[in-house]
Protein backbone atom coordinates (compact mmCIF):
# COMPACT_ATOMS: atom_id res chain seq x y z
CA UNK A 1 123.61 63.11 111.47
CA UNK A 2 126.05 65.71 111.93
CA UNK A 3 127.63 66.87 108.13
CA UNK A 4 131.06 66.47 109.25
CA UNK A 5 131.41 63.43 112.59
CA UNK A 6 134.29 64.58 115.09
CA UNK A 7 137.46 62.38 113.53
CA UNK A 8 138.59 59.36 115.16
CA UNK A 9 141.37 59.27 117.60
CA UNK A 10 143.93 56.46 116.70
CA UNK A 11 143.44 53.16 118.70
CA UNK A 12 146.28 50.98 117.98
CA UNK A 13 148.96 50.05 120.02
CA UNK A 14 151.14 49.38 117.06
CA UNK A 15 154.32 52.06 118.26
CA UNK A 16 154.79 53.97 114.89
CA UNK A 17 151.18 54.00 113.62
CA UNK A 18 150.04 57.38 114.36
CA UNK A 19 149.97 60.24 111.70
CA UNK A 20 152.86 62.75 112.58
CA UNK A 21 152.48 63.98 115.64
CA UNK A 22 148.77 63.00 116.08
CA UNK A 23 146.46 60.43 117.44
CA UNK A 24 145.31 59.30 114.14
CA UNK A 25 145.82 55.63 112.93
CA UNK A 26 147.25 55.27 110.08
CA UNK A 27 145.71 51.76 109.34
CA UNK A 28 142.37 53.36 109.93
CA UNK A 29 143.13 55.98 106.83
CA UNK A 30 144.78 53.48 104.69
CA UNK A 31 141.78 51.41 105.27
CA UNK A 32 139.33 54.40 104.13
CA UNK A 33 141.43 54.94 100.92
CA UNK A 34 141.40 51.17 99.87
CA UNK A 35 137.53 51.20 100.83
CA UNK A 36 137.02 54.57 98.35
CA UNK A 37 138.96 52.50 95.50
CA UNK A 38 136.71 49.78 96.25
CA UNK A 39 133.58 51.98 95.92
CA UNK A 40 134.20 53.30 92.79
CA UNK A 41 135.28 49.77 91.22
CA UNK A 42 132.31 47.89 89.71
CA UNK A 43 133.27 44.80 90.05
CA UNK A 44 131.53 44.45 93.63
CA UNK A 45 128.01 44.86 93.39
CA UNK A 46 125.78 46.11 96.04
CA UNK A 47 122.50 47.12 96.28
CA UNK A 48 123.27 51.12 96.19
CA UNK A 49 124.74 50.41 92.81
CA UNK A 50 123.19 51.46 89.17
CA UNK A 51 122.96 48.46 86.34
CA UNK A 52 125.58 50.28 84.64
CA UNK A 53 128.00 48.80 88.01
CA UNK A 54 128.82 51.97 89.68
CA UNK A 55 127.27 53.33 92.71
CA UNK A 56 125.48 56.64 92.93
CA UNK A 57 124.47 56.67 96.78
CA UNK A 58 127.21 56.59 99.77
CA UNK A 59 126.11 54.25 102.84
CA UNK A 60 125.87 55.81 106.16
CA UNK A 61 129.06 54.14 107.30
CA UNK A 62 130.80 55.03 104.53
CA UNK A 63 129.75 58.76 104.49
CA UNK A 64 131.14 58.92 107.86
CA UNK A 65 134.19 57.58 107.41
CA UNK A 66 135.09 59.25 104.49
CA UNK A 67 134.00 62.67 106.36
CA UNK A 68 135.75 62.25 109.17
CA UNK A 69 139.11 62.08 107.04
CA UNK A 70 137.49 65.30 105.37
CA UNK A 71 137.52 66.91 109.57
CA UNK A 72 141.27 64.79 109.29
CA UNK A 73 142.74 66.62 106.62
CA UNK A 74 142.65 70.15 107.77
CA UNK A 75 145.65 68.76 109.83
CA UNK A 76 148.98 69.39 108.15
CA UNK A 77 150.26 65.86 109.39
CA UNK A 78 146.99 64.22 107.90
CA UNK A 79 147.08 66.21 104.30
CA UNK A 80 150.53 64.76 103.41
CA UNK A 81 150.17 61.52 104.81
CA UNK A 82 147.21 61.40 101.93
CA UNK A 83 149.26 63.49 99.77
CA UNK A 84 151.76 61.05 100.32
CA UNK A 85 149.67 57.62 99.85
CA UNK A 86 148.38 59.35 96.36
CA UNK A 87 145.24 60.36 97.62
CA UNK A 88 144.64 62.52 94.46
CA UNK A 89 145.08 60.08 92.37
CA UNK A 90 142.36 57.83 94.04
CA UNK A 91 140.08 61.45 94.00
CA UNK A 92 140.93 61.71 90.30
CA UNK A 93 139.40 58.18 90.01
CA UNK A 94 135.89 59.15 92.11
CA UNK A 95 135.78 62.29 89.81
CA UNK A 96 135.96 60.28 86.72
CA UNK A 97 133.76 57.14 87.78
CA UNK A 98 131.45 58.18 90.62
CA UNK A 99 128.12 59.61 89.98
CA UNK A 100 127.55 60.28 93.32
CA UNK A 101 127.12 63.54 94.24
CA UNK A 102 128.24 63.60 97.53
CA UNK A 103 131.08 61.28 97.49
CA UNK A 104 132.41 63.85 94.78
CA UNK A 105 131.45 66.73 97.26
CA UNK A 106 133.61 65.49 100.11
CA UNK A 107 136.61 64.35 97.96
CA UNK A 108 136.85 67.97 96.57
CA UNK A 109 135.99 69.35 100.57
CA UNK A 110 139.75 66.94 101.39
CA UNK A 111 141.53 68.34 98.62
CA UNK A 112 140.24 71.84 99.29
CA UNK A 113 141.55 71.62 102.57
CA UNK A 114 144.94 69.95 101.36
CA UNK A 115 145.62 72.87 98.93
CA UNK A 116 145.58 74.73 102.39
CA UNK A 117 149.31 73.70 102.63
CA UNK A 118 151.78 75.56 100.89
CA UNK A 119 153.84 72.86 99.21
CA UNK A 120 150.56 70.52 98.97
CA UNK A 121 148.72 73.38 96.67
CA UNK A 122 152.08 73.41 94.58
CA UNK A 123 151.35 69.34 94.08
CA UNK A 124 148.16 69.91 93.50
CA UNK A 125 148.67 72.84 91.19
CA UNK A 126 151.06 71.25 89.16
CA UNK A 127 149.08 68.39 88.15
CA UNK A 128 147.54 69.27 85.09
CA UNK A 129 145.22 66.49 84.49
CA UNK A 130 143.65 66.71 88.04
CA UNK A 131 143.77 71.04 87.28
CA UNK A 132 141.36 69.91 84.68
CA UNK A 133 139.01 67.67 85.94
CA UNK A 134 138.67 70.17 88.80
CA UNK A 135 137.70 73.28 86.47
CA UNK A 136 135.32 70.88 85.18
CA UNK A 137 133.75 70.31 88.71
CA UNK A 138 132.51 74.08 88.30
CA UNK A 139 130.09 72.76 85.15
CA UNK A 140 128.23 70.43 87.79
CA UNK A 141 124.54 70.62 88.42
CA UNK A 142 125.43 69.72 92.69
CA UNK A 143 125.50 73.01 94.74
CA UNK A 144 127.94 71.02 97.37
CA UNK A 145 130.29 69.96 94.60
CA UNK A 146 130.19 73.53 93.24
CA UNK A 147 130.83 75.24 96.74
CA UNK A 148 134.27 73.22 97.17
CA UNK A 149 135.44 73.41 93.92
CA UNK A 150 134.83 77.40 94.31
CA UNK A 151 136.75 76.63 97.82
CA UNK A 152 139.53 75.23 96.54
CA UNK A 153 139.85 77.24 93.51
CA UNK A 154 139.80 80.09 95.78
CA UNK A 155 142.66 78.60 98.11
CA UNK A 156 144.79 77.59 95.27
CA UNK A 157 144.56 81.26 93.41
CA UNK A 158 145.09 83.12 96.92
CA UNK A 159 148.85 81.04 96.89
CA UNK A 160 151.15 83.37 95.06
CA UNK A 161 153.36 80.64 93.80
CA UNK A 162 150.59 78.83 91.46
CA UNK A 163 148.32 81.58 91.34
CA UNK A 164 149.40 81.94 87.57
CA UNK A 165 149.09 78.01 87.03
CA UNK A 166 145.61 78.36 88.02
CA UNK A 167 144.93 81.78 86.22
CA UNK A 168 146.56 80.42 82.53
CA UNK A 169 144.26 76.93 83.33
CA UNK A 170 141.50 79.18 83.51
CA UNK A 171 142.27 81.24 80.70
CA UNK A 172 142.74 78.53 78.02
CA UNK A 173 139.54 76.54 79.43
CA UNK A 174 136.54 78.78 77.97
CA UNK A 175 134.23 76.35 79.66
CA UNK A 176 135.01 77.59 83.13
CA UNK A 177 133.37 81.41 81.77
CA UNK A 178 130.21 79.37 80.89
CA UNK A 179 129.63 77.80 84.16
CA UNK A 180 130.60 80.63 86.02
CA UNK A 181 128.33 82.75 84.48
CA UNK A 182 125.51 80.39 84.25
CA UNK A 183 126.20 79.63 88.60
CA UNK A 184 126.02 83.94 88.67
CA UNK A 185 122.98 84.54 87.15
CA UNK A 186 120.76 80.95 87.66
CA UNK A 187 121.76 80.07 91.35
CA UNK A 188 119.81 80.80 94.54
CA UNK A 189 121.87 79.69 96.65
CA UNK A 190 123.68 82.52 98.38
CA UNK A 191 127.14 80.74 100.05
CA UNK A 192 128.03 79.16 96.92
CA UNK A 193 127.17 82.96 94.64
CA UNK A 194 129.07 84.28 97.57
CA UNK A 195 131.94 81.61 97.21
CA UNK A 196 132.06 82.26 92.90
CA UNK A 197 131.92 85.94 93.28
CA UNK A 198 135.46 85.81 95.69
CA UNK A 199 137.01 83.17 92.79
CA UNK A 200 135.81 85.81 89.63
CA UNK A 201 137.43 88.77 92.05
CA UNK A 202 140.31 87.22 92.27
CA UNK A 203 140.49 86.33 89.01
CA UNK A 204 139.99 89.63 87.59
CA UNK A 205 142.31 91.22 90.47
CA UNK A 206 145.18 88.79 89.52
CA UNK A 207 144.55 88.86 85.76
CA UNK A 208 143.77 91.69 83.44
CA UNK A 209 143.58 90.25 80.49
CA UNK A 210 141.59 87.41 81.65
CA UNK A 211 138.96 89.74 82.65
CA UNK A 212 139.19 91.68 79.30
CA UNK A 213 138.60 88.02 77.36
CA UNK A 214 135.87 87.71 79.84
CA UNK A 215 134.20 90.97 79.12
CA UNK A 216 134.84 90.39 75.05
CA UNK A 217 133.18 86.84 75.75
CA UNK A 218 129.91 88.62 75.86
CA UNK A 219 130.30 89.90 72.09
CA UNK A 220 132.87 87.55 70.89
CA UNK A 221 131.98 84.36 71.78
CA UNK A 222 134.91 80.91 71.79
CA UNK A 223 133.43 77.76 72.15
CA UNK A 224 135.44 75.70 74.39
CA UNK A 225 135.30 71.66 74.45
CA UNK A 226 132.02 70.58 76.17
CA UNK A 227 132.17 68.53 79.18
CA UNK A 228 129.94 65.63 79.96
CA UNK A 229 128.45 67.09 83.10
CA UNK A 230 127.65 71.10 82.08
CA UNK A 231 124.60 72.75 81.77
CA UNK A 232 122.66 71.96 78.63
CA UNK A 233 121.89 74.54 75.82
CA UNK A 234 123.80 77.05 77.67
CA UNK A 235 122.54 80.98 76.84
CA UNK A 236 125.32 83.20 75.40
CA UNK A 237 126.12 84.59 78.70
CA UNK A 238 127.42 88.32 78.75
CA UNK A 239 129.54 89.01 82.14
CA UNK A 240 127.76 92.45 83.47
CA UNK A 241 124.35 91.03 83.46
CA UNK A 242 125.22 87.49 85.28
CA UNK A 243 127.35 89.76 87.99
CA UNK A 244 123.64 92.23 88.66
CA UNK A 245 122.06 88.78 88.85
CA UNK A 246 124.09 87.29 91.54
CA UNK A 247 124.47 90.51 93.44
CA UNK A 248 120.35 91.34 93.81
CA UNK A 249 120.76 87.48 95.08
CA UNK A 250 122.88 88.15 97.87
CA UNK A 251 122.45 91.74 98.76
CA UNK A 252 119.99 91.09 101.44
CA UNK A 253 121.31 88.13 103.43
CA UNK A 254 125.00 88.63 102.79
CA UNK A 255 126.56 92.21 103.31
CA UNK A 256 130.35 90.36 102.22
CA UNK A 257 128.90 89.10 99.16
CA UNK A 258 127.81 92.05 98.14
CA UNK A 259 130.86 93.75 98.57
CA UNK A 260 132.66 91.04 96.77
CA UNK A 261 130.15 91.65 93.59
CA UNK A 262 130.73 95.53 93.71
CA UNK A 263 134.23 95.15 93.42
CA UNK A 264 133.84 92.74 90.88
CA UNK A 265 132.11 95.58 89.09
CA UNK A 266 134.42 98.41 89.99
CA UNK A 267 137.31 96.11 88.58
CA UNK A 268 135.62 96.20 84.66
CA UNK A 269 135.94 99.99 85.20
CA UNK A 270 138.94 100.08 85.48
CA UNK A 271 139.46 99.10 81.75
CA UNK A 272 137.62 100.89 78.78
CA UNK A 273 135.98 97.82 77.65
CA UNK A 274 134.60 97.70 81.28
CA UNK A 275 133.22 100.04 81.21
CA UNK A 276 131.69 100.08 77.90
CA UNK A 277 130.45 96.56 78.81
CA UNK A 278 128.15 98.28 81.54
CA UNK A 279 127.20 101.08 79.23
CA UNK A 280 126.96 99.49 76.57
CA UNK A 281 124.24 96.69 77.58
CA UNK A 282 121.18 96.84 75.68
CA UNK A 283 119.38 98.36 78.30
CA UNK A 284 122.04 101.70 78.19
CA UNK A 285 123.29 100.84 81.77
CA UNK A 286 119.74 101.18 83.16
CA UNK A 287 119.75 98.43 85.14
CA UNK A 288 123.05 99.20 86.75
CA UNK A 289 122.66 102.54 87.78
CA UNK A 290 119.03 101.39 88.87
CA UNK A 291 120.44 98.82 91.50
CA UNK A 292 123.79 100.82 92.48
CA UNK A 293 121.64 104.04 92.98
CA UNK A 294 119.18 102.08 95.06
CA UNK A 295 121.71 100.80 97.59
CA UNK A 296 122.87 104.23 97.86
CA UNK A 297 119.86 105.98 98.36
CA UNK A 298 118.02 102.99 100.41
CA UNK A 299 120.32 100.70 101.77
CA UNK A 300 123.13 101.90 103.06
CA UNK A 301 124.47 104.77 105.17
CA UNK A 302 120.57 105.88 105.76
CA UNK A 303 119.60 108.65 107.97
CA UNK A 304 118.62 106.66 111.15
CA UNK A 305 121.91 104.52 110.83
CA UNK A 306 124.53 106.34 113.28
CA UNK A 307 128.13 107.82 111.92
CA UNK A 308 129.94 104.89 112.59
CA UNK A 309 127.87 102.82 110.18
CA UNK A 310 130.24 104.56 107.59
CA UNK A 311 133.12 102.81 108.74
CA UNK A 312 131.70 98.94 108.66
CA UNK A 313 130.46 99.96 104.55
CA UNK A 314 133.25 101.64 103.65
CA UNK A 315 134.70 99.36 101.46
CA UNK A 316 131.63 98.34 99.35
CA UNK A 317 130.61 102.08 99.15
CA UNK A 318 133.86 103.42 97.39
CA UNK A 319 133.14 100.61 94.50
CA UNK A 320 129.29 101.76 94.22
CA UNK A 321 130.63 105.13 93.81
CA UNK A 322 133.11 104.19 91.98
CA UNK A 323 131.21 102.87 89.26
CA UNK A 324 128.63 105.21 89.19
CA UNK A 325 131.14 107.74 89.00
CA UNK A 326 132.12 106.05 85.72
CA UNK A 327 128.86 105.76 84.57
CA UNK A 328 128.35 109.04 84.82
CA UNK A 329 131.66 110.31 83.18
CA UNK A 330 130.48 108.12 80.20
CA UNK A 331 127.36 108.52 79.81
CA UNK A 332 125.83 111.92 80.68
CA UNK A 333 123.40 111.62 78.11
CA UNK A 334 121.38 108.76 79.29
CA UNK A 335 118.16 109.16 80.81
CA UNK A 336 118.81 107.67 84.00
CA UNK A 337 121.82 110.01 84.57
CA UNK A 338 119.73 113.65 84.61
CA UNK A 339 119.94 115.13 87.58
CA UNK A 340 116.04 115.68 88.27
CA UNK A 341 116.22 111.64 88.70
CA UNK A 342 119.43 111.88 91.11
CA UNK A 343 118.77 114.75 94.01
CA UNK A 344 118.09 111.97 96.35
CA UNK A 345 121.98 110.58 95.45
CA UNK A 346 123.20 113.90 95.60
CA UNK A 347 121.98 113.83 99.31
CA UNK A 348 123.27 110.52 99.48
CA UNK A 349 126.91 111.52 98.97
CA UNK A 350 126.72 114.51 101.26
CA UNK A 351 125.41 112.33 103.91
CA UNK A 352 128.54 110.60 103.54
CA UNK A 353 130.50 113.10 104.12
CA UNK A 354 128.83 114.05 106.92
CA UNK A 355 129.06 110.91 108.50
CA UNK A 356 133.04 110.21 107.10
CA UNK A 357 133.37 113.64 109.61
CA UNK A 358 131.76 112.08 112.34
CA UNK A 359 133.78 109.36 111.88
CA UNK A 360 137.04 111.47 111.97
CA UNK A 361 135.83 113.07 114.88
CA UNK A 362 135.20 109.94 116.86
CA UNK A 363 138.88 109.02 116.21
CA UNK A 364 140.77 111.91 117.36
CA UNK A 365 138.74 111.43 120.37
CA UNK A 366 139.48 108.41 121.30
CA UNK A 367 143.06 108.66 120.44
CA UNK A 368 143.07 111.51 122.76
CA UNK A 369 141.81 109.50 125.58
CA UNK A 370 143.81 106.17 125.62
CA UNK A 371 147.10 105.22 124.02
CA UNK A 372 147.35 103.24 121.32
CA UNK A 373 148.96 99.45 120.86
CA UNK A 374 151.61 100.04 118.03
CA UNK A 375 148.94 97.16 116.16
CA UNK A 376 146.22 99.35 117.24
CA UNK A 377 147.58 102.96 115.29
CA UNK A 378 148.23 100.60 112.55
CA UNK A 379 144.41 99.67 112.48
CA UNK A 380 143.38 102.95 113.01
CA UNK A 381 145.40 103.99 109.88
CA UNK A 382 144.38 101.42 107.75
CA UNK A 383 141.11 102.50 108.56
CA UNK A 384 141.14 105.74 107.48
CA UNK A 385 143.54 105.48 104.57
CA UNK A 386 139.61 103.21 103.20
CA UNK A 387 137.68 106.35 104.28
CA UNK A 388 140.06 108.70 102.38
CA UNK A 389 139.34 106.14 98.99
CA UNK A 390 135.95 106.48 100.10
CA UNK A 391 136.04 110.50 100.10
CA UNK A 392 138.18 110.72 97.09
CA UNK A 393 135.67 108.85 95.24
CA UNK A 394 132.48 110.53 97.04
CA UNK A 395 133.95 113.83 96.06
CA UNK A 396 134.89 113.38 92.32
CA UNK A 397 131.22 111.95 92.02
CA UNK A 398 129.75 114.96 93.98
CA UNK A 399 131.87 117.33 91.98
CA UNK A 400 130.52 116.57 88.50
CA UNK A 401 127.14 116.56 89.62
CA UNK A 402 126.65 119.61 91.21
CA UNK A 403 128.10 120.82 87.69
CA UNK A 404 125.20 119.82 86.06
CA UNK A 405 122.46 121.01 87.89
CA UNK A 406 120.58 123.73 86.37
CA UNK A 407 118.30 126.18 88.36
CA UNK A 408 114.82 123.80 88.71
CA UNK A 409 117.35 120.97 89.98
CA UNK A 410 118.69 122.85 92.98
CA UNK A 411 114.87 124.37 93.85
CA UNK A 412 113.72 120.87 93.27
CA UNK A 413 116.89 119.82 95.74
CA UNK A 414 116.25 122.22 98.13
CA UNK A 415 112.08 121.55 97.91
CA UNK A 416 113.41 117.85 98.81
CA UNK A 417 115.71 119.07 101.55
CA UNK A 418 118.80 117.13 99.95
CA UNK A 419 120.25 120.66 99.87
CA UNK A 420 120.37 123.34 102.50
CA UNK A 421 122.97 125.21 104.49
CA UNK A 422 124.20 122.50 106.49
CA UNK A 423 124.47 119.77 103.54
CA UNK A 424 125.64 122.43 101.37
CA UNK A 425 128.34 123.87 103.67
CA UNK A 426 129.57 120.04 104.31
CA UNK A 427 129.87 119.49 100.48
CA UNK A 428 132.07 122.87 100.13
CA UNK A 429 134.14 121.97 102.71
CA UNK A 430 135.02 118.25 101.39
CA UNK A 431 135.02 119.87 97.89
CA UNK A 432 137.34 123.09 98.09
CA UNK A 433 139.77 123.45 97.12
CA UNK A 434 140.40 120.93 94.73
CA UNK A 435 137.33 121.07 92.93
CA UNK A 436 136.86 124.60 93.17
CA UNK A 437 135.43 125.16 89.76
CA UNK A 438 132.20 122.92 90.44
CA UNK A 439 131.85 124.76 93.58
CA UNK A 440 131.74 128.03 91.83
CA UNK A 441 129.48 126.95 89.19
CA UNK A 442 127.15 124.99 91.68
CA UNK A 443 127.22 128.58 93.72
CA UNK A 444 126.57 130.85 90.49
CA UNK A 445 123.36 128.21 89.92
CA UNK A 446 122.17 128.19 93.81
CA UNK A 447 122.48 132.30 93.90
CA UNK A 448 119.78 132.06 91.32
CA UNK A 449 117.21 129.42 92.77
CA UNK A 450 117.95 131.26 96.43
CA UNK A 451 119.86 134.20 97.18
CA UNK A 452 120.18 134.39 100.80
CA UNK A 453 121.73 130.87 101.05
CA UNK A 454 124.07 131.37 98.64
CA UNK A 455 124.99 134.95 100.14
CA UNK A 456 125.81 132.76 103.29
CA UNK A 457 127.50 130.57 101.95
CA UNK A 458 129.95 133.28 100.61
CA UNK A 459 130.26 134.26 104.34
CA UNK A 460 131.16 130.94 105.45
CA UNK A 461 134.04 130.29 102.47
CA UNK A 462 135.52 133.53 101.59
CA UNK A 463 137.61 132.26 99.10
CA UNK A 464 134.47 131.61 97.21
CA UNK A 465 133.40 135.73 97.59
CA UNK A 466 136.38 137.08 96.26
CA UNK A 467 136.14 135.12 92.82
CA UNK A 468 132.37 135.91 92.50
């Protein structure tokens, strides 16, 4: 059976029965909505129903009904004829009295796709009893129920006029950090991490000082009310671990989630406490650095990938670095931050560069050969204005570490072949002259581990010979 039946077209002949402008009945959706009432009222007993009256599996007719008005309401006509026969008020009714998982699963699914329209989501949004029993939704054990409330969540936050409604529900319900957290760092299943990850992102992109009670939640724990349906004995989640969790979960089978999770990351740093958060954990930031270095050096933008692949990771790349870049800036006396551990990332950012000029290359050509749709220079630009973030943040990186590498770092570098003329001349040339003082001191270090390539790398940047 498919998961969602192709919708019925309307059948009457009744002239003034059809939805808006469609071929929907309706009867045929009033009918649904007074059979949903009757499935969640226990005075009629079947034989799907619990002793306690209420019933806790959907019959195959009734599953396909009730998803083919789920198909329905993606219509705009559809949504407010159930917006307008209270539809959310019957939903509020399944929420509170069904315990059937997938009923609850497709009534969520309609109103997620409801919230799609504008002045729907502002119904919705306004309704603060239903706002509530939604955010509790997100402390249910079903993966289905979890994935549309994430949906709709996500739908409703990405509508600038409620965004806030959602974002100060959010904020005075400390239950919601709970099950987020405990979805982040328990769940397997990758759509519904992926899902949570875009809601937390857009959270912390709409709301700083949500995410700062979110990082402080960690150390300062609020209890909120408990809710009938969350997770028992919840752990006392802290936000950087449960974010790692979820990302090693979808790194390999969903490139998007992972960039969703890195920016979740590279949004803590951009607040002290972020930052400290990462640093801070009991493990120093080990773990961190261990899986952002490791998708640097071994995932992405690898040797046998060609330029181009530069330009389809751009995005998740500039948060790595950007991170690590933090990480680094705070914490130079950890362990995992000495550069006789980090040659291999060193190579990493040149080859970066490299590729980013490969990249650049590529484009001039092609805008030499064909003229450009007005759309078309506007891609191109957006494009590259993500590759210069991307450089910025490659070369700040690259700039404090080559001004910490000592003599037996550089012959180990070279040994490696992370450095050499080539790499080296690449990293001056993204470098100078705006970080010319870690060029100079990287140069002073090289003329001592080898002679000759430093003496030709003078040659090649002059302005670097006349200040030796």
């Amino acid at each position: 059976m498919d998961r969602n039946p192709s919708p019925p077209s309307s059948e009457a002949e009744e002239e003034g029965d059809a939805v808006g402008n469609t071929v929907y009945s309706k009867h045929w959706l009033f009918s649904i909505l007074t059979r949903l009432i009757e499935v969640i009222s226990p005075e009629k007993m079947e034989p799907t129903v619990s002793p306690e009256g209420i019933q806790t599996e959907l019959d195959e007719e009734m599953e396909n009904d009730i998803c083919k008005v789920w198909d329905m309401s993606m219509d705009e006509d559809v949504a407010l004829f159930l917006q307008e026969f209270n539809a959310p008020d019957i939903f509020m009714g399944v929420f509170a009295k069904s315990k059937c998982p997938r009923l609850t699963e497709i009534c969520v699914g309609i109103l997620g796709n409801m919230a799609c329209f504008q002045d729907i989501c502002m119904s919705i949004s306004k309704d603060d009893n239903l706002g509530q029993v939604l955010l509790q939704r997100l402390c249910d054990s079903d993966s289905p129920t979890l994935l549309e409330t994430s949906r709709l969540l996500l739908t409703c936050l990405s509508q600038p006029e409620v965004a806030n409604v959602w974002v100060e529900r959010i904020r005075e319900n400390p239950s919601v950090y709970d099950c987020v957290c405990f979805i982040m760092s328990s769940s397997t299943n990758v759509e519904l991490l992926v899902k949570v990850g875009e809601v937390v992102d857009k959270l912390f992109d709409l709301d700083e000082e949500l995410m700062l009670n979110w990082i402080k939640n960690g150390t300062c724990r609020s209890v909120g009310p408990s809710v009938d349906d969350s997770p028992e004995e919840l752990p006392d989640f802290k936000i950087v671990p449960c974010i790692l969790e979820a990302a090693k979960q979808v790194r390999s089978d969903n490139p998007e989630g992972l960039d969703v999770y890195m920016h979740i990351l590279q949004l803590l740093t951009t607040v002290d406490e972020g930052i400290q958060a990462i640093v801070q954990a009991p493990d120093g930031g080990k773990e961190t650095w261990s899986l952002l270095y490791d998708l640097v050096c071994h995932e992405l933008c690898q040797p046998d990938d060609p330029p181009i692949i530069v330009q389809e990771q751009k995005t998740v790349l500039a948060s790595i670095l950007s991170v690590l870049s933090a990480m680094f800036a705070s914490q130079t006396e950890q362990e995992y931050t000495k550069m006789r551990k980090n040659m291999p990332l060193i190579g990493s950012l040149i080859r970066i560069l490299q590729y980013m000029e490969g990249c650049g290359k590529r484009s001039v050509d092609n805008s030499k050969e064909s003229e450009q749709e007005e759309t078309g220079r506007a891609d191109i630009n957006k494009e590259d204005f993500h590759l210069k973030i991307l450089k910025d943040i490659c070369c700040e990186l690259l700039s404090n570490m080559l001004q910490e590498l000592t003599k037996e770092n550089t012959l180990e570098g070279l040994h490696q072949g992370h450095l050499n003329e080539q790499t080296c001349s690449c990293a001056f040339q993204n470098l100078l002259p705006l970080y010319f003082t870690s060029v100079e001191s990287f140069l002073e270090v090289l003329r001592e581990a080898d002679q000759t390539l430093a003496d030709n790398l003078e040659k090649r940047f002059p302005s670097l010979k006349v200040h030796a």
